[in-house]
PDB file of N, CA and C in Angstrom:
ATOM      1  N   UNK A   1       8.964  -9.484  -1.673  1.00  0.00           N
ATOM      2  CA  UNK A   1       8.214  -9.301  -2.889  1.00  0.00           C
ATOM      3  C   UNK A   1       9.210  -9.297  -4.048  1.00  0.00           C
ATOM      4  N   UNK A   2       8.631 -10.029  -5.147  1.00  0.00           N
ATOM      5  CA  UNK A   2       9.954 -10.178  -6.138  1.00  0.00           C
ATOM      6  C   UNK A   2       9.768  -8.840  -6.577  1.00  0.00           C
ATOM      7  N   UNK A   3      11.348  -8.817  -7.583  1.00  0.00           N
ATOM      8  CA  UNK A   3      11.397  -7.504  -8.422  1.00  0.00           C
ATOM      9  C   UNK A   3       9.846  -7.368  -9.242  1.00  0.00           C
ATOM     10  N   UNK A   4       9.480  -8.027 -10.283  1.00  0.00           N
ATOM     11  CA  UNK A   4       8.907  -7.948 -11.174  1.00  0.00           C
ATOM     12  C   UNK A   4       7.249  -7.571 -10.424  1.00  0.00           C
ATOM     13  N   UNK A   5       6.915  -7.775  -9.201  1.00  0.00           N
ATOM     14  CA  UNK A   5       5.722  -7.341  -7.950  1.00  0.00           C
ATOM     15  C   UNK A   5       6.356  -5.905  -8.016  1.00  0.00           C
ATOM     16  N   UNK A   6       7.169  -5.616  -7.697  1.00  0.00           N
ATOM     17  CA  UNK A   6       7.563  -4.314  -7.160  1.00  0.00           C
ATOM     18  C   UNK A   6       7.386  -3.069  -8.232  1.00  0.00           C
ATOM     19  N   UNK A   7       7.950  -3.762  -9.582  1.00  0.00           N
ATOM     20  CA  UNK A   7       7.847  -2.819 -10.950  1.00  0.00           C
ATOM     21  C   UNK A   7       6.700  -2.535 -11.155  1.00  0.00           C
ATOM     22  N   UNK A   8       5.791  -3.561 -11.385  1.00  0.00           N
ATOM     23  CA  UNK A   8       4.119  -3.863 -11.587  1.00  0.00           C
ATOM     24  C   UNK A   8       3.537  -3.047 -10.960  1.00  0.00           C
ATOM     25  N   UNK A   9       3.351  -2.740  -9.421  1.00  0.00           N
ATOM     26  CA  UNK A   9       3.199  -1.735  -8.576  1.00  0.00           C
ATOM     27  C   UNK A   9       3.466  -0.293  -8.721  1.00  0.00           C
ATOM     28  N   UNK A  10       4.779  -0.034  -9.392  1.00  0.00           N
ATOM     29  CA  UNK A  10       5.178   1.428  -9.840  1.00  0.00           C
ATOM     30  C   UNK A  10       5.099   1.564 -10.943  1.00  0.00           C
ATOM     31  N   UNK A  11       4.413   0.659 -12.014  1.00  0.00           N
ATOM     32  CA  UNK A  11       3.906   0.866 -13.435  1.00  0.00           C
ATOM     33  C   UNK A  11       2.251   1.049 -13.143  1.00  0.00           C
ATOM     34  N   UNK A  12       1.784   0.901 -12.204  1.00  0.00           N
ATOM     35  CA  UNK A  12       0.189   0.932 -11.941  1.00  0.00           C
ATOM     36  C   UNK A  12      -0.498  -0.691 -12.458  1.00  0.00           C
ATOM     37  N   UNK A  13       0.307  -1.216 -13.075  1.00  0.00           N
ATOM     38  CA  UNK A  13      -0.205  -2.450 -13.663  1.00  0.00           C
ATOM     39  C   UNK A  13      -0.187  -3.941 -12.637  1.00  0.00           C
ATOM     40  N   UNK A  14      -1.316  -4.647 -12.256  1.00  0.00           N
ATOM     41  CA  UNK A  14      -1.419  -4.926 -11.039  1.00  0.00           C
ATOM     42  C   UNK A  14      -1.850  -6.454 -11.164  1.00  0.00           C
ATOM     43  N   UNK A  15      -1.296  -6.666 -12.502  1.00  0.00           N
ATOM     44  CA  UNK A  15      -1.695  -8.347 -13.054  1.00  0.00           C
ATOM     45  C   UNK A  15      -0.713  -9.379 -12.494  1.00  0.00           C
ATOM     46  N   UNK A  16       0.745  -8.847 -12.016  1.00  0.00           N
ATOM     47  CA  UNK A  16       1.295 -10.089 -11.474  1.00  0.00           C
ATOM     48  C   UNK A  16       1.109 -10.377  -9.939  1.00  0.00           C
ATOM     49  N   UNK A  17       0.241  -9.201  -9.323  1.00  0.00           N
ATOM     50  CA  UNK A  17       0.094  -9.534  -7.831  1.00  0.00           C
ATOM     51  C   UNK A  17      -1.462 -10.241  -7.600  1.00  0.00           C
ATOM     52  N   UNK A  18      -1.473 -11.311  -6.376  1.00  0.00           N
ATOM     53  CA  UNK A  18      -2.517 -11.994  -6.228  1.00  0.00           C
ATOM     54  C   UNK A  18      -3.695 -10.990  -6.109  1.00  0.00           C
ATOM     55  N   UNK A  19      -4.822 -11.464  -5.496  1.00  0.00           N
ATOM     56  CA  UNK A  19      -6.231 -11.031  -5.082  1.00  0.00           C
ATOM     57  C   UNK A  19      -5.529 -10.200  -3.688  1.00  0.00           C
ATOM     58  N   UNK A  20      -4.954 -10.851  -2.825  1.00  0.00           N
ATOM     59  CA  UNK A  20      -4.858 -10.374  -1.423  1.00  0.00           C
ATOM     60  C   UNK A  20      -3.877  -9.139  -1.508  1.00  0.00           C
ATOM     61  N   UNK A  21      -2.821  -9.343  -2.538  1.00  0.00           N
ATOM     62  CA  UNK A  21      -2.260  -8.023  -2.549  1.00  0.00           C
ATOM     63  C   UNK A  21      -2.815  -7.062  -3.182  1.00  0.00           C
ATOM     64  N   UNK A  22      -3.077  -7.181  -4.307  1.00  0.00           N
ATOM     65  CA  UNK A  22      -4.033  -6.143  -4.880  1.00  0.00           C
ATOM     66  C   UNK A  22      -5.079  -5.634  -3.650  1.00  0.00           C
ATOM     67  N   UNK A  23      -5.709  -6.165  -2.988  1.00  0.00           N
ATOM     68  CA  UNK A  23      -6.742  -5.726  -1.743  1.00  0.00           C
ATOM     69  C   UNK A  23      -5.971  -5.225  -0.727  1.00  0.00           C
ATOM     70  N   UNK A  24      -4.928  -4.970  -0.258  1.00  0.00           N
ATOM     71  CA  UNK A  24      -4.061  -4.492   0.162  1.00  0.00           C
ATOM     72  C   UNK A  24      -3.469  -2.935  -0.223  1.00  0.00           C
ATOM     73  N   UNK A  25      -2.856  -3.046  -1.468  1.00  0.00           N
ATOM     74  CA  UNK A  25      -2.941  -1.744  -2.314  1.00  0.00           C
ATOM     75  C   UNK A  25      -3.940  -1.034  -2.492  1.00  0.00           C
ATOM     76  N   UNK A  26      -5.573  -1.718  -2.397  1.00  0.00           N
ATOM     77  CA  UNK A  26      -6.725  -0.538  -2.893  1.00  0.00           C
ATOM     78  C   UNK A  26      -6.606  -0.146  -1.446  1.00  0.00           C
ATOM     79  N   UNK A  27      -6.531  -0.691  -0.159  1.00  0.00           N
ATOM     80  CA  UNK A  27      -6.617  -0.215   0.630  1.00  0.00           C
ATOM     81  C   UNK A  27      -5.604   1.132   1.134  1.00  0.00           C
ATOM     82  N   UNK A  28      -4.366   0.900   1.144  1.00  0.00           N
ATOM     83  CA  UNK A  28      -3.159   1.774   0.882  1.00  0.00           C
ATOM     84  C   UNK A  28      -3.930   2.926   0.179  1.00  0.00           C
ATOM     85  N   UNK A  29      -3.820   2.889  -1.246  1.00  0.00           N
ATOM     86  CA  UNK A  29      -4.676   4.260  -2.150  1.00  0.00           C
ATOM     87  C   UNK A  29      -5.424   5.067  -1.719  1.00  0.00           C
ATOM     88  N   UNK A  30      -6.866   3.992  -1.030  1.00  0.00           N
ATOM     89  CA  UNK A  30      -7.169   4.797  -0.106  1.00  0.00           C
ATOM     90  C   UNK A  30      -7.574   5.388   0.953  1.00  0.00           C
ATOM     91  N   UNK A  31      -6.095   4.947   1.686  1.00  0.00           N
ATOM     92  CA  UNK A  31      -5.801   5.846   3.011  1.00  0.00           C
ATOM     93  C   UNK A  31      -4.929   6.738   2.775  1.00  0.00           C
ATOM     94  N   UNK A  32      -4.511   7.214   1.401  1.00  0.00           N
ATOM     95  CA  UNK A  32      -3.525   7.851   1.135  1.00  0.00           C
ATOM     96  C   UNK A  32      -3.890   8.978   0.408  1.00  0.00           C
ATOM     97  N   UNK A  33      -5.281   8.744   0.313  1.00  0.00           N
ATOM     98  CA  UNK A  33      -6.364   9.801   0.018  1.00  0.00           C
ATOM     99  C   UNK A  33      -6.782  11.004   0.471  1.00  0.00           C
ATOM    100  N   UNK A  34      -7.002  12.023   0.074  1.00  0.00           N
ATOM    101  CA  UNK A  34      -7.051  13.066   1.251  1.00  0.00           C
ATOM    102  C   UNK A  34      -8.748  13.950   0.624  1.00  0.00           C
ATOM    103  N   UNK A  35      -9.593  13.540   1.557  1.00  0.00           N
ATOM    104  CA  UNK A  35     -10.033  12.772   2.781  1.00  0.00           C
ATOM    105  C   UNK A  35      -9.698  11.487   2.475  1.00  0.00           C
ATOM    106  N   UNK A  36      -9.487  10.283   3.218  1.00  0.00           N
ATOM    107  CA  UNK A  36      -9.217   9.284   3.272  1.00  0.00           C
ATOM    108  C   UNK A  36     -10.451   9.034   2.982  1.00  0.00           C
ATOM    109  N   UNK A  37     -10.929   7.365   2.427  1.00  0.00           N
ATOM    110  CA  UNK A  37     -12.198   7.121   2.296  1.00  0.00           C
ATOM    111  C   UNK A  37     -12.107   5.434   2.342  1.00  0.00           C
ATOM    112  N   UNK A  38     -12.817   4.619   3.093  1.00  0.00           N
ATOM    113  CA  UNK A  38     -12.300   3.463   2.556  1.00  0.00           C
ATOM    114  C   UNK A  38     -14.164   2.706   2.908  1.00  0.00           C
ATOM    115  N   UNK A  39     -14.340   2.487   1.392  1.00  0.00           N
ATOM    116  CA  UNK A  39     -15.496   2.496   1.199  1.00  0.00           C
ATOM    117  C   UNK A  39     -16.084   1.076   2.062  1.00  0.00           C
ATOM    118  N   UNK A  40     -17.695   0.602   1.850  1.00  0.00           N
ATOM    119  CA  UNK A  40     -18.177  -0.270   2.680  1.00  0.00           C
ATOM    120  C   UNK A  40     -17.315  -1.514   1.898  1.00  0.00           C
ATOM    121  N   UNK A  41     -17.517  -1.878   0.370  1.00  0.00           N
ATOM    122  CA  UNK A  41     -17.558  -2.328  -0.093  1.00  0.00           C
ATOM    123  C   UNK A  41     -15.773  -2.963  -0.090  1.00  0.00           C
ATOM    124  N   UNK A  42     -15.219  -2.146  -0.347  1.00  0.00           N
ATOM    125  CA  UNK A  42     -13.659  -2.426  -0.012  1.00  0.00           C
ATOM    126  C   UNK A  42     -13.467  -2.822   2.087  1.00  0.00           C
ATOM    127  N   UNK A  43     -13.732  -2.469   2.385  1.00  0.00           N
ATOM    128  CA  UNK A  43     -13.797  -3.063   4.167  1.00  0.00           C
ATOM    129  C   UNK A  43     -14.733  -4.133   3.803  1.00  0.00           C
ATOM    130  N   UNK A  44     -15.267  -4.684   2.935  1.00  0.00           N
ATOM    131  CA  UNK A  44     -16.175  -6.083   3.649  1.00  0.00           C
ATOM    132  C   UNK A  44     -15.417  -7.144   2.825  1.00  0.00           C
ATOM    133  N   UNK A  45     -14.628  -6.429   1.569  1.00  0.00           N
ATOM    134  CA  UNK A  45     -13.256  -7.643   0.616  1.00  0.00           C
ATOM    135  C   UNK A  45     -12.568  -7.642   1.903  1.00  0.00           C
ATOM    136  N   UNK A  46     -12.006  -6.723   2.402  1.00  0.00           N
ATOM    137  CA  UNK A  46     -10.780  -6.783   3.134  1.00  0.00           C
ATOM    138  C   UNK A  46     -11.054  -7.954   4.548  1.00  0.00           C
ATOM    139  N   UNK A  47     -12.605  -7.613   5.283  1.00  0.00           N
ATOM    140  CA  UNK A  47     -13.131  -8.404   6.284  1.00  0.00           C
ATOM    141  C   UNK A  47     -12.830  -9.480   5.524  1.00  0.00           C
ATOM    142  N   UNK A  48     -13.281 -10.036   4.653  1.00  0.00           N
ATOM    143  CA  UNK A  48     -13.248 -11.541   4.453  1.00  0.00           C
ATOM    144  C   UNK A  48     -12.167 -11.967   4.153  1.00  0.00           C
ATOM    145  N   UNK A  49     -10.966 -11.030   4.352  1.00  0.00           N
ATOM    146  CA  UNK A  49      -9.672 -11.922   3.824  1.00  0.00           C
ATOM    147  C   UNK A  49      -8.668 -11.976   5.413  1.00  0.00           C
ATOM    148  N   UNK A  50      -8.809 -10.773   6.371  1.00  0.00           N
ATOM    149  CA  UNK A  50      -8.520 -10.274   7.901  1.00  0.00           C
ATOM    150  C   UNK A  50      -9.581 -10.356   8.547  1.00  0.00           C
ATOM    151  N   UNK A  51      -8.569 -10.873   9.536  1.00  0.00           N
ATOM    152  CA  UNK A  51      -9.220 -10.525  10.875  1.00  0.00           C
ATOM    153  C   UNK A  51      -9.190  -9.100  11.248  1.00  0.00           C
ATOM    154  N   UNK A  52     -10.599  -8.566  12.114  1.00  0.00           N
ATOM    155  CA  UNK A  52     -10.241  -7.667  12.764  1.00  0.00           C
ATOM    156  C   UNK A  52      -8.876  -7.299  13.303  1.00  0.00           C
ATOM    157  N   UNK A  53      -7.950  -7.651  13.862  1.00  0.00           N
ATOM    158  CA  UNK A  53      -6.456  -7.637  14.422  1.00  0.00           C
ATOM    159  C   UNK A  53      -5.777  -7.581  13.496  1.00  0.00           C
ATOM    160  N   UNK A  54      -5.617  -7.995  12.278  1.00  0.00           N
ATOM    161  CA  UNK A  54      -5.100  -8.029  11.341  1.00  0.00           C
ATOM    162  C   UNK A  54      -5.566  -6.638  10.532  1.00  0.00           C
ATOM    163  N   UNK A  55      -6.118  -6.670  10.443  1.00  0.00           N
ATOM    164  CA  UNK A  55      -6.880  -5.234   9.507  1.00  0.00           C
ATOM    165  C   UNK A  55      -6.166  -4.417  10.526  1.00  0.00           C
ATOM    166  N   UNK A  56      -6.266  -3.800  11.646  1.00  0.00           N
ATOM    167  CA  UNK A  56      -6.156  -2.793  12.639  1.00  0.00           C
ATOM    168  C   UNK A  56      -4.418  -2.928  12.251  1.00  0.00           C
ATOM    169  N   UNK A  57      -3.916  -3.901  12.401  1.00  0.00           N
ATOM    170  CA  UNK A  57      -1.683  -3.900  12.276  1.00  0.00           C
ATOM    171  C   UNK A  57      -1.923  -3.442  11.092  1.00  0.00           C
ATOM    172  N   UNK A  58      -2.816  -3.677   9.588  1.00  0.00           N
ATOM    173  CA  UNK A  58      -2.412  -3.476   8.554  1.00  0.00           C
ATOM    174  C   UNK A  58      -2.548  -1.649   8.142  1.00  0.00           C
ATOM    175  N   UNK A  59      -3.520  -1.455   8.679  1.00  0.00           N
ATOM    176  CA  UNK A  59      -3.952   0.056   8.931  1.00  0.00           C
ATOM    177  C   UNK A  59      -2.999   0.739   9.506  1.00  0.00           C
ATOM    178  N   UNK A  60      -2.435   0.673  10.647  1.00  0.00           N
ATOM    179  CA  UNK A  60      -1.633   1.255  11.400  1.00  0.00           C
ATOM    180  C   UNK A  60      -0.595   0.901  10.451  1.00  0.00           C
ATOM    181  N   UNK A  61       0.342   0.533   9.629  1.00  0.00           N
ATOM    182  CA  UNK A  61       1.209   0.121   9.407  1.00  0.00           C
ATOM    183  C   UNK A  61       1.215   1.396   7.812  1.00  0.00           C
ATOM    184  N   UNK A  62      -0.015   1.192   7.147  1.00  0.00           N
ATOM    185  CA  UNK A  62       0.064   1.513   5.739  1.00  0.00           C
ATOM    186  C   UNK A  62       0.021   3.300   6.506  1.00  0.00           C
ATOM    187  N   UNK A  63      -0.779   3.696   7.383  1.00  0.00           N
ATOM    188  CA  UNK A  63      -1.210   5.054   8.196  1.00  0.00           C
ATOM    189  C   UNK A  63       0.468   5.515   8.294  1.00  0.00           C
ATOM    190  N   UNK A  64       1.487   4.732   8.965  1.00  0.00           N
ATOM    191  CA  UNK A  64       2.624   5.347   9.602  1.00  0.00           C
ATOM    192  C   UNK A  64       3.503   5.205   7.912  1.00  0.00           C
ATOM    193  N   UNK A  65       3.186   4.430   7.254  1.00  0.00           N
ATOM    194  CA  UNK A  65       4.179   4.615   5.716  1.00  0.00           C
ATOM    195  C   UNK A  65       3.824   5.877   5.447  1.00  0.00           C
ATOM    196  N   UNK A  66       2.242   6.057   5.352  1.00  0.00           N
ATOM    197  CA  UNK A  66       1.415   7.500   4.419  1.00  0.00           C
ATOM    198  C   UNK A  66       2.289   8.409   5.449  1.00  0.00           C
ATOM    199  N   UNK A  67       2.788   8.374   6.564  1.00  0.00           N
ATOM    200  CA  UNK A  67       3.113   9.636   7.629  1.00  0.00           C
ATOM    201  C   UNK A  67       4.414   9.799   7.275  1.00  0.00           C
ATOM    202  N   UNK A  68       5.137   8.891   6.732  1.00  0.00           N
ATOM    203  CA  UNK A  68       6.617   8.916   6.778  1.00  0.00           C
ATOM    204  C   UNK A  68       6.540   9.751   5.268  1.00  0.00           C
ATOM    205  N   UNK A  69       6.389   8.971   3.957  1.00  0.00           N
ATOM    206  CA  UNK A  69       6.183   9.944   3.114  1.00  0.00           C
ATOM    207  C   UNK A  69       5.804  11.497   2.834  1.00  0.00           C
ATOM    208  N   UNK A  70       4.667  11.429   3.836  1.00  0.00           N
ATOM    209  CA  UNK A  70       4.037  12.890   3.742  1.00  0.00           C
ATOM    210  C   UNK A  70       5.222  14.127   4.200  1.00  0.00           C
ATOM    211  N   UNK A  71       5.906  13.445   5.513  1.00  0.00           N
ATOM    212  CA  UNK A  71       7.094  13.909   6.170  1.00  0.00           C
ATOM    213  C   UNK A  71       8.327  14.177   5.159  1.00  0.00           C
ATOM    214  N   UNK A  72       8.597  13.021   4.444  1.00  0.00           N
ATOM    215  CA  UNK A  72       9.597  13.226   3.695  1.00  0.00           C
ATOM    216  C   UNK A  72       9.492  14.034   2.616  1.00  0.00           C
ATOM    217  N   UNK A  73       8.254  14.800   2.023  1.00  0.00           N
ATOM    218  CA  UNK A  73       7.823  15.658   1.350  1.00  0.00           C
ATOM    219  C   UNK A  73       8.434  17.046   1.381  1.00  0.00           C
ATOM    220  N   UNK A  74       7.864  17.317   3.399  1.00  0.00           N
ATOM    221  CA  UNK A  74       8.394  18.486   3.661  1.00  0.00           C
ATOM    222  C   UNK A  74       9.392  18.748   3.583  1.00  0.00           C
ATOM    223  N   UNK A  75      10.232  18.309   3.840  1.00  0.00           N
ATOM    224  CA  UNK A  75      11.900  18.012   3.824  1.00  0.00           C
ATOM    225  C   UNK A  75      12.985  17.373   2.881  1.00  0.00           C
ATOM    226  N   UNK A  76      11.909  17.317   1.515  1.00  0.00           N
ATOM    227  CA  UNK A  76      12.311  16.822   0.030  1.00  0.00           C
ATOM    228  C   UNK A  76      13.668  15.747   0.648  1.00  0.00           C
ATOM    229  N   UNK A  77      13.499  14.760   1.508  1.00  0.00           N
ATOM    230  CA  UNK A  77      13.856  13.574   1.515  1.00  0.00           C
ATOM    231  C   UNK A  77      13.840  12.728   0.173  1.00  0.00           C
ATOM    232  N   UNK A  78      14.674  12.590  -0.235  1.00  0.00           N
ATOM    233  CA  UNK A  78      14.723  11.703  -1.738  1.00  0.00           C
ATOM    234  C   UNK A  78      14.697   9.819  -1.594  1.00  0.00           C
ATOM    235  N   UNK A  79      14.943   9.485  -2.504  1.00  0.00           N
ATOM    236  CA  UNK A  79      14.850   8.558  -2.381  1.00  0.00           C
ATOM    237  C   UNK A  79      16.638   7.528  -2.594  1.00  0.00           C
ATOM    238  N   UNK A  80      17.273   6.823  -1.772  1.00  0.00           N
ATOM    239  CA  UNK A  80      18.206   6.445  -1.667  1.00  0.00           C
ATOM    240  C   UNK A  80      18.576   5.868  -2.386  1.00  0.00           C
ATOM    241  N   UNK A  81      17.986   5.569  -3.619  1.00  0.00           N
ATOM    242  CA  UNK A  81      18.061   3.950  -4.776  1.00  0.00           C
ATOM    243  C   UNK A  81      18.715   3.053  -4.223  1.00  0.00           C
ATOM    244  N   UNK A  82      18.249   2.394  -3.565  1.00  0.00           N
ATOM    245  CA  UNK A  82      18.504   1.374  -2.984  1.00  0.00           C
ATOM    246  C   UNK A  82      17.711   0.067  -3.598  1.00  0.00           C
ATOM    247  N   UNK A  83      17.274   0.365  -4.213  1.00  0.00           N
ATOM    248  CA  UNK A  83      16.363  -0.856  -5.238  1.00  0.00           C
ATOM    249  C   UNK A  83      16.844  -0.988  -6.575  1.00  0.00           C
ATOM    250  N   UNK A  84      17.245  -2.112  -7.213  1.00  0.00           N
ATOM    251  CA  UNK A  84      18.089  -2.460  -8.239  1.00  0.00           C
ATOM    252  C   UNK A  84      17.284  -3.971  -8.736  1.00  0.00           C
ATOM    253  N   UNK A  85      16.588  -3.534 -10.015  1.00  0.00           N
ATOM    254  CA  UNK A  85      15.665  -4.806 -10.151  1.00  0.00           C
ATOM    255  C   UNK A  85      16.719  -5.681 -10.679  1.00  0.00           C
ATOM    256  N   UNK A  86      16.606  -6.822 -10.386  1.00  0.00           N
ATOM    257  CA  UNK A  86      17.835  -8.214 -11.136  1.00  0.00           C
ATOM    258  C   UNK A  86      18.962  -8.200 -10.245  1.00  0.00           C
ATOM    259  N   UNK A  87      18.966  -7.285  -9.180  1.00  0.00           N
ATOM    260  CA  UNK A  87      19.914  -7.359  -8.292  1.00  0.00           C
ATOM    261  C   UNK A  87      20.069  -8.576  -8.041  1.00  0.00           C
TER     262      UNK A  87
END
């Protein structure tokens, strides 16, 4: 993902990423929700862009990020800056 995807994302501003990523991120949001909620209407965008199999890796995948964060919370794990836009 280029820099300028990545900034866009941590500015909330979501105009340089396509349709599929943006549907991706609402999904992320919310499973990251507490209760989680992921409405009919957002699962039937997402159906028409995944496959079942695909949805299920993408779930499991965004589920174990939300777990790693939540983890790194307890344990004020910081963040490494390891990201350098124009790098």
């Amino acid at each position: 993902m280029s820099d300028d995807k990545l900034l866009a994302i941590a500015s909330e501003e979501l105009s340089p990423l396509n349709e599929t990523e943006r549907l991706v991120i609402a999904l992320a949001d919310a499973m990251a929700d507490t209760p989680s909620n992921i409405s009919d209407d957002l699962y039937t965008r997402l159906h028409a862009k995944f496959s079942e199999e695909q949805l299920l890796q993408l779930s499991a995948q965004l589920a174990f990020e939300n777990y790693r964060a939540r983890m790194n919370r307890v344990f004020d794990v910081g963040s490494d800056e390891l990201f350098h836009p124009g790098s």
